[in-house]
Protein backbone atom coordinates (compact mmCIF):
# COMPACT_ATOMS: atom_id res chain seq x y z
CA UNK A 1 41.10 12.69 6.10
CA UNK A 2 43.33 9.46 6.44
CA UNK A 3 43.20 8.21 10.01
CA UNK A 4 46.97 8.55 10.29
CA UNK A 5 47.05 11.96 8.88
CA UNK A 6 44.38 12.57 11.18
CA UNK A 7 45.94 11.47 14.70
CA UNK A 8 49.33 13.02 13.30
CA UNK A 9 49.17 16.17 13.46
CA UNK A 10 47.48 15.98 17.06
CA UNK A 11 50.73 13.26 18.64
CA UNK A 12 53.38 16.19 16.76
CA UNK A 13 52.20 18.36 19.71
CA UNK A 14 52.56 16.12 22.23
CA UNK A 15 50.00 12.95 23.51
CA UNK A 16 48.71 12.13 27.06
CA UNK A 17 48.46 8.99 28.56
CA UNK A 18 47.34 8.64 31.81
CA UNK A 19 46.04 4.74 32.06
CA UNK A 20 49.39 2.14 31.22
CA UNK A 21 50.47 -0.22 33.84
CA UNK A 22 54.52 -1.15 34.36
CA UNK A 23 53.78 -4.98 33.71
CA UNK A 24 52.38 -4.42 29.87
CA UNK A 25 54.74 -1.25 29.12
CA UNK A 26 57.96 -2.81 29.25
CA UNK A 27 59.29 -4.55 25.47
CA UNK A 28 59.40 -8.27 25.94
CA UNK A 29 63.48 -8.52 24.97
CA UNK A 30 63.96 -5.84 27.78
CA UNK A 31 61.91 -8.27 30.17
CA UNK A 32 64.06 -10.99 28.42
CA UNK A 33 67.22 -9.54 29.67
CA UNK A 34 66.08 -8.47 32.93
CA UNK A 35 64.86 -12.38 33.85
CA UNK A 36 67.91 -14.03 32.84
CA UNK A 37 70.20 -11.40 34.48
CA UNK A 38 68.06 -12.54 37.57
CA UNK A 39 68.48 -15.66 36.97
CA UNK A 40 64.70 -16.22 37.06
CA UNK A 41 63.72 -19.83 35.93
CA UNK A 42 61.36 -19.41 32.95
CA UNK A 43 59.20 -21.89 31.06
CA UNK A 44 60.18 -20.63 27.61
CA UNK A 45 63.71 -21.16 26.72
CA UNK A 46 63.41 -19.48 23.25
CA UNK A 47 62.82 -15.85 23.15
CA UNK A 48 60.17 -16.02 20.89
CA UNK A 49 58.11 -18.46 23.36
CA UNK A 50 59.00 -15.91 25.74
CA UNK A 51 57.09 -13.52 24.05
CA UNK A 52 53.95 -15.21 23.23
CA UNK A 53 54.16 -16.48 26.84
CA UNK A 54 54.28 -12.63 27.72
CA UNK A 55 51.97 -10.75 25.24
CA UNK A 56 48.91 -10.92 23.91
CA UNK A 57 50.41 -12.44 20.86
CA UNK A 58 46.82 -13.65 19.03
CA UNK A 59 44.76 -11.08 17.58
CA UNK A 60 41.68 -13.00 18.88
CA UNK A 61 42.37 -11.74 22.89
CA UNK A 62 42.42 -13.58 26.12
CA UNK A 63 39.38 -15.34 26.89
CA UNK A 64 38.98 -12.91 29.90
CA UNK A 65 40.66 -11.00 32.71
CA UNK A 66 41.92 -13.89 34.20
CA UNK A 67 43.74 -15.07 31.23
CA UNK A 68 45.23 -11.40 31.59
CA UNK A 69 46.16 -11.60 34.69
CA UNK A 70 48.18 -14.61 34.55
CA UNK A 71 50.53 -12.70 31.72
CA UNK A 72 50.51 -9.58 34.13
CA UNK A 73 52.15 -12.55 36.90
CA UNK A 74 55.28 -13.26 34.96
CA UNK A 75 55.74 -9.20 34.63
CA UNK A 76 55.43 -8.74 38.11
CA UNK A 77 57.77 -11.81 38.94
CA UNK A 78 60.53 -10.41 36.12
CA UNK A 79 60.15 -6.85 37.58
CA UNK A 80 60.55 -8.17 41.59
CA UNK A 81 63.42 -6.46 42.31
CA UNK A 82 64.85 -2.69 42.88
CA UNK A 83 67.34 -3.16 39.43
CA UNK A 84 64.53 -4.39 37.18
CA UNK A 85 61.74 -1.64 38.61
CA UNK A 86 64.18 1.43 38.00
CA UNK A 87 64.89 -0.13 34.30
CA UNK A 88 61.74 -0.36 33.74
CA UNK A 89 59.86 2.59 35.24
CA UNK A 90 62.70 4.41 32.97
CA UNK A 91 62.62 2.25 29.51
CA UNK A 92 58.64 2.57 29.77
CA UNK A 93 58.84 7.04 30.30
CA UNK A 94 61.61 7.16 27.45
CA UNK A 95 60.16 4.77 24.92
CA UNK A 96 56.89 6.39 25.24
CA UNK A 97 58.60 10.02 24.37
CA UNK A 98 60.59 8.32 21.27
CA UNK A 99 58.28 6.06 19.90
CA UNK A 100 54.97 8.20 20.44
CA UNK A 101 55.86 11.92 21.70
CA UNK A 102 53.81 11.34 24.82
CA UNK A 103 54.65 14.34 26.64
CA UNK A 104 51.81 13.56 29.48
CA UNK A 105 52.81 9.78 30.70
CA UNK A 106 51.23 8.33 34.01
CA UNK A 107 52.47 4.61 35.11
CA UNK A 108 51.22 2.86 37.34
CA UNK A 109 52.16 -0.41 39.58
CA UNK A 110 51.54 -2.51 42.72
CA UNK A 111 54.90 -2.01 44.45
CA UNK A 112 53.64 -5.23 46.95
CA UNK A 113 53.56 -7.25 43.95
CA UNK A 114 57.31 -6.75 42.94
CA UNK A 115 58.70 -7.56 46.72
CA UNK A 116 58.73 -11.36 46.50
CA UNK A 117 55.74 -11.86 49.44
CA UNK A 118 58.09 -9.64 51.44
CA UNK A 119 61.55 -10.97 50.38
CA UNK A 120 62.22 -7.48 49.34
CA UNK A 121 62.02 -4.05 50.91
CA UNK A 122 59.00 -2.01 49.93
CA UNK A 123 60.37 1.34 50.24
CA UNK A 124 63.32 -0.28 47.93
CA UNK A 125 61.07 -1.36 45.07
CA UNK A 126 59.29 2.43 45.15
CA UNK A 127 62.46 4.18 45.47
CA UNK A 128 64.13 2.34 42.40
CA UNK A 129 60.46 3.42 40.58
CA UNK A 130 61.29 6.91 41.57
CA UNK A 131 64.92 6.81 40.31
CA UNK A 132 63.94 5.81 37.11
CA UNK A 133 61.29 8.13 36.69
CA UNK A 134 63.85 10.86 37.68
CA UNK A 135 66.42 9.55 34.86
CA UNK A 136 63.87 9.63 32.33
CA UNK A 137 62.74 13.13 33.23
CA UNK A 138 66.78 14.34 33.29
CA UNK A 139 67.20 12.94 29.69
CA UNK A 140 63.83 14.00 28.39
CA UNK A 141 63.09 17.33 29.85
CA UNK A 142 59.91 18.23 28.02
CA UNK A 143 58.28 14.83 29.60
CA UNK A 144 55.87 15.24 32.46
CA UNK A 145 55.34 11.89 34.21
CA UNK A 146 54.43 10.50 37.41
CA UNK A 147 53.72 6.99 39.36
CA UNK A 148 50.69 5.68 40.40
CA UNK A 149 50.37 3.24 43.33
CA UNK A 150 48.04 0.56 42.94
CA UNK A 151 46.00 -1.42 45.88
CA UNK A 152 44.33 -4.69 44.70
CA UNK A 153 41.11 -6.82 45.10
CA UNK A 154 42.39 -9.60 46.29
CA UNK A 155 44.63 -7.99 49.13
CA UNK A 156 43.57 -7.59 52.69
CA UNK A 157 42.67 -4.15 54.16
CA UNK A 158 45.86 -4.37 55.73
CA UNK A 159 47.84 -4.75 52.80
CA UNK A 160 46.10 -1.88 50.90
CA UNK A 161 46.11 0.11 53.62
CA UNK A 162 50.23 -0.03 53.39
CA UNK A 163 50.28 0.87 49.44
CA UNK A 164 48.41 4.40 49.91
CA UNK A 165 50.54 4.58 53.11
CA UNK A 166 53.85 4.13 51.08
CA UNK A 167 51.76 6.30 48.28
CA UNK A 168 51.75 9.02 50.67
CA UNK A 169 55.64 8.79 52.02
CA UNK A 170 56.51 8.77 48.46
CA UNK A 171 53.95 11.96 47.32
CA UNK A 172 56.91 14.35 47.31
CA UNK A 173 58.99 12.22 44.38
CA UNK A 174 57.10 11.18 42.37
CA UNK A 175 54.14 9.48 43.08
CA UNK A 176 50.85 11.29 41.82
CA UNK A 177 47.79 9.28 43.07
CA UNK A 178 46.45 5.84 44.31
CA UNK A 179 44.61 2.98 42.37
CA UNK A 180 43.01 -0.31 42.70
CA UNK A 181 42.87 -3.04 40.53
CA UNK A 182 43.24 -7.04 40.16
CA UNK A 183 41.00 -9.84 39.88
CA UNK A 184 37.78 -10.15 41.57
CA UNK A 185 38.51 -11.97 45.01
CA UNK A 186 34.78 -13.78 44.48
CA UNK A 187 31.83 -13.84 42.56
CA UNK A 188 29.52 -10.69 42.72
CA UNK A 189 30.08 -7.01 43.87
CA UNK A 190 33.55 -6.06 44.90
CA UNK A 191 32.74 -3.92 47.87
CA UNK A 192 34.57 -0.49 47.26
CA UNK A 193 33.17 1.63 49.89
CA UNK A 194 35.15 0.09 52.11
CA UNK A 195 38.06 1.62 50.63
CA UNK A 196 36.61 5.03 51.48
CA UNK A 197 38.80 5.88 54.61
CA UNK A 198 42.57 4.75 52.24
CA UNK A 199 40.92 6.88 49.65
CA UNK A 200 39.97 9.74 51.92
CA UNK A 201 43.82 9.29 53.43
CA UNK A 202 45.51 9.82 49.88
CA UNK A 203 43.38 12.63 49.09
CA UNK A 204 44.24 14.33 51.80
CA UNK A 205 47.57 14.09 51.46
CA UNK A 206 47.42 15.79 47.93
CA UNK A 207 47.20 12.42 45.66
CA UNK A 208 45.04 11.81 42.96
CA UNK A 209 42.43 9.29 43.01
CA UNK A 210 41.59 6.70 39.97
CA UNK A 211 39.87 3.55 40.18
CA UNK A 212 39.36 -0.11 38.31
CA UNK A 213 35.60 0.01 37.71
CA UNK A 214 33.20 -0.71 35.34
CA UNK A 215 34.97 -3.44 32.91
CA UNK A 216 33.41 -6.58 33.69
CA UNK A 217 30.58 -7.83 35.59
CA UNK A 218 27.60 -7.11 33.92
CA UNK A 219 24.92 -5.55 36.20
CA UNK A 220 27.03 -6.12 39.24
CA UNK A 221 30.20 -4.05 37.47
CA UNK A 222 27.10 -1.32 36.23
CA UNK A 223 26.00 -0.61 39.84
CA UNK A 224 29.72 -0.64 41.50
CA UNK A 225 30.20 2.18 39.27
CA UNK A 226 27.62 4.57 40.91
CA UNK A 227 28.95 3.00 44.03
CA UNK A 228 32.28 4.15 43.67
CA UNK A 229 31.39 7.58 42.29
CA UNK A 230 29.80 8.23 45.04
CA UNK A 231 31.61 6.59 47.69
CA UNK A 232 35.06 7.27 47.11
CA UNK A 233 34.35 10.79 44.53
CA UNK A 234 37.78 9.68 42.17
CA UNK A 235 38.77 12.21 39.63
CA UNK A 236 39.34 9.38 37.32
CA UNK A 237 37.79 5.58 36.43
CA UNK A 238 39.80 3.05 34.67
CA UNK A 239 37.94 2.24 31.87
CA UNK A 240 34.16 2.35 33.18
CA UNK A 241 32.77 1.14 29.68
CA UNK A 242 29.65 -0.68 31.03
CA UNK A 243 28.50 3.07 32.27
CA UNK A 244 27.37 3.51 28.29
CA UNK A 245 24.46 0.81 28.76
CA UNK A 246 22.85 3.29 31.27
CA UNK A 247 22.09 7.07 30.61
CA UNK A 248 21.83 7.72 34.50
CA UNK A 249 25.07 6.65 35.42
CA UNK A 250 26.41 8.82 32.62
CA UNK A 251 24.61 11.35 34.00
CA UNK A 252 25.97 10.84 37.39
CA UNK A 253 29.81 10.24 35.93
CA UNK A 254 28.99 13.86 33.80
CA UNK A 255 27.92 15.54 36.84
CA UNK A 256 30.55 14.31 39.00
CA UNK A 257 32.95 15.81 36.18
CA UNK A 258 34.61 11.89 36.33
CA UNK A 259 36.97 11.17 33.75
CA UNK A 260 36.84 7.97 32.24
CA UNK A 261 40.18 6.43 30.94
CA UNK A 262 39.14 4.66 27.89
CA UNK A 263 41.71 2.00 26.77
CA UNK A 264 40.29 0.66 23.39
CA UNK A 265 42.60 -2.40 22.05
CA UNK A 266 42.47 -3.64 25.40
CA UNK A 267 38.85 -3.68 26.17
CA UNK A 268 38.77 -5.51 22.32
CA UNK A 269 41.27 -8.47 23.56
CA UNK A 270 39.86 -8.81 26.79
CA UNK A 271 36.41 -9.06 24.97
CA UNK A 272 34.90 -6.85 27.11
CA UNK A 273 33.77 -5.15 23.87
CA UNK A 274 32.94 -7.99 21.90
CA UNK A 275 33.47 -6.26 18.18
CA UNK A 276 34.81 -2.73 16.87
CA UNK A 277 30.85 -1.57 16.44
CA UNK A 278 30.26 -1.90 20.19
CA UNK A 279 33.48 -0.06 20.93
CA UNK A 280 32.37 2.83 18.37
CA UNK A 281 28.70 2.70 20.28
CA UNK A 282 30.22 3.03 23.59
CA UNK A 283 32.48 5.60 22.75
CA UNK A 284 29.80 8.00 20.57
CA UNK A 285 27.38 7.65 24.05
CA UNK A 286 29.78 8.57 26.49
CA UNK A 287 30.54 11.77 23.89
CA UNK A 288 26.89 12.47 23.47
CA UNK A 289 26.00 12.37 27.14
CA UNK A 290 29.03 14.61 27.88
CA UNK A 291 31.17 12.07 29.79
CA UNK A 292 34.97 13.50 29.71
CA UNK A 293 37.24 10.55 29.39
CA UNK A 294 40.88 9.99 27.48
CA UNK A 295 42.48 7.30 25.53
CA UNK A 296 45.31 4.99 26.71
CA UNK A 297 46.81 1.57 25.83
CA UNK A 298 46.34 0.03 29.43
CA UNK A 299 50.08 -1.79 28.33
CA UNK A 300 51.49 -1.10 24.91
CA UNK A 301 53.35 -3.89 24.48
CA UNK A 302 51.55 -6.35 26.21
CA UNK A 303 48.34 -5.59 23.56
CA UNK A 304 50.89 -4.56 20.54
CA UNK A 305 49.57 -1.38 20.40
CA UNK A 306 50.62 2.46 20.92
CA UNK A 307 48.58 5.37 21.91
CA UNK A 308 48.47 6.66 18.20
CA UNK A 309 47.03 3.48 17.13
CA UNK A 310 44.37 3.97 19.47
CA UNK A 311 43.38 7.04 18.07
CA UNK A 312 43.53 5.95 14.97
CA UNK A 313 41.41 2.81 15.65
CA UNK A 314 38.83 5.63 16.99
CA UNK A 315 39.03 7.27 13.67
CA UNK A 316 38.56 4.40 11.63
CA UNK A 317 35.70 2.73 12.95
CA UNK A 318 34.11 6.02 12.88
CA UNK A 319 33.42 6.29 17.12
CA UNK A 320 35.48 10.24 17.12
CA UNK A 321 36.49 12.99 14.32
CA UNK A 322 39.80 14.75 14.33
CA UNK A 323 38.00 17.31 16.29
CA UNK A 324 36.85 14.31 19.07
CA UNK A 325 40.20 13.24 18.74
CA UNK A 326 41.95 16.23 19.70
CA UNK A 327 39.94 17.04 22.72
CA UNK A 328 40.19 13.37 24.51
CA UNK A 329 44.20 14.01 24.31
CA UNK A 330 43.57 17.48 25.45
CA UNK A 331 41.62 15.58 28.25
CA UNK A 332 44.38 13.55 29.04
CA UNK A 333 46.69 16.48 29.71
CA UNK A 334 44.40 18.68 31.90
CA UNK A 335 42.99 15.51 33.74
CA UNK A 336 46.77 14.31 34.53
CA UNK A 337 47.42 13.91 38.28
CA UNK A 338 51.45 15.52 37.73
CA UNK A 339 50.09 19.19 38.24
CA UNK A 340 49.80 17.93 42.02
CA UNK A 341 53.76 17.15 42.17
CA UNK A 342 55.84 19.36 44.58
């Protein structure tokens, strides 16, 4: 069967993506607009700079995380501000419906990263998120999204410990669970267990827990994975590829019932997967140790991808069937945090 044909039939009935962040989701001419009507001094004065300043524009990848973080800065700078979250919480739940029929859609952000250092109030920046996930819903009824919250690596325990509080305040409109994520603050292991109180917090207060593990590192990023498994006990991992070098930790992931969110183009341009053979080897173990995990863009337009291309990437290099296919996105619905919503 052609790989379009293949993933078509499966998006007509709706897709589920549960792992895209705000920064890469947003069209660069939309984060065009929004900088200049914010008078925000760029360093491209052409639009098309703009973008390659913004995307990942060669098909080569970013040397590294790093390299992606530093695009991820400018979308957090653009999106610093209550007008520019709501506009883009809302143009990233809408596009998704149009362009791909995602009928599942989880976004995520670090609100503390879009207040200017503190210029800007908090509860403002996640209240503007909530209004434009509420517009989106109103215009697209058949949509089921929510927000994710994000604490990062580099913040202090303080500071995180003020994102799953705001998570929580927020539980009731919108917001559907807690993440971490950013750069590594140092060389070595990132030490996730002492997240385990914030974690414990948000679960108890109904939110769903996913976490940035298992991408990078090497042995370190191997280990941190049974670490945070059995630490912290998420219901999701962000991406978690390195777990397919090591049949225990799939084992402990499969018997955990932990579902990996699997974001293919990205883990290609990152080079975290060096090559599309690697990508279909760590995708066929994860299926043949019984590891649940879904497919997601991590940022379709900061990787120039959509979710169906994903799926079809899968189908090409031969790593799932349209069978395989169809039960990752039925995955991503039954593994979505929005069933938790009041």
């Amino acid at each position: 069967m052609p790989h379009a044909a293949a993933v078509e039939s499966i998006r007509a009935g709706g897709l589920a993506e549960l792992h895209t962040h705000l920064g890469g989701s947003v069209h660069p001419s939309v984060m065009w607009t929004l900088a200049h009507e914010q008078g925000i001094a760029l360093p491209a004065k052409d639009y098309w700079d703009f973008e390659r300043l913004t995307t990942i524009s060669d098909p080569r990848g970013v040397a590294g995380l790093p390299e992606l973080d530093g695009l991820y800065r400018w979308a957090e700078l653009i999106q610093s501000s209550p007008l520019a979250v709501e506009r883009s919480v809302h143009g990233t739940i809408s596009g998704a419906y149009r362009r791909q029929n995602i009928t599942t859609l989880e976004v995520r952000f670090n609100p503390m990263k879009r207040n200017r250092g503190g210029e800007r109030d908090l509860d403002h920046i996640i209240l503007a998120a909530v209004r434009g996930l509420d517009r989106a819903e109103l215009e697209y009824p058949t949509v089921r999204a929510g927000l994710i919250l994000m604490m990062d690596r580099t913040f202090t325990a303080e500071q995180n410990a003020i994102v799953v509080e705001k998570a929580i305040r927020w539980a009731r409109r919108g917001i559907v669970g807690v993440d971490i994520a950013g750069p590594r603050p140092g060389p070595g292991r990132y030490p996730y267990r002492e997240l385990a109180p914030l974690v414990a917090e948000a679960r108890r207060a109904g939110l769903g827990v996913t976490i940035h593990v298992g991408e990078e590192g090497g042995p370190d990023g191997l280990s941190e994975i049974g670490e945070v498994v059995e630490e912290l006990r998420p219901e999701r991992i962000g991406h978690g590829i390195l777990a397919a070098q090591d049949p225990a930790t799939m084992r402990l992931l499969r018997d955990a019932d932990v579902v990996l969110e699997l974001c293919p183009t990205s883990n290609l341009l990152t080079r975290a997967l060096p090559d599309e053979g690697a990508l279909r080897d760590t995708v066929r173990a994860f299926a043949a140790a019984g590891v649940r995990f879904t497919i997601a863009t991590d940022g379709p337009e900061m990787m120039h991808t959509h979710l169906s291309d994903e799926l079809e990437l899968l189908h090409r290099v031969g790593a799932l069937d349209r069978d395989g296919l169809a039960d990752v996105n039925r995955t991503g619905h039954d593994a979505s945090f929005l069933d938790r919503r009041v």
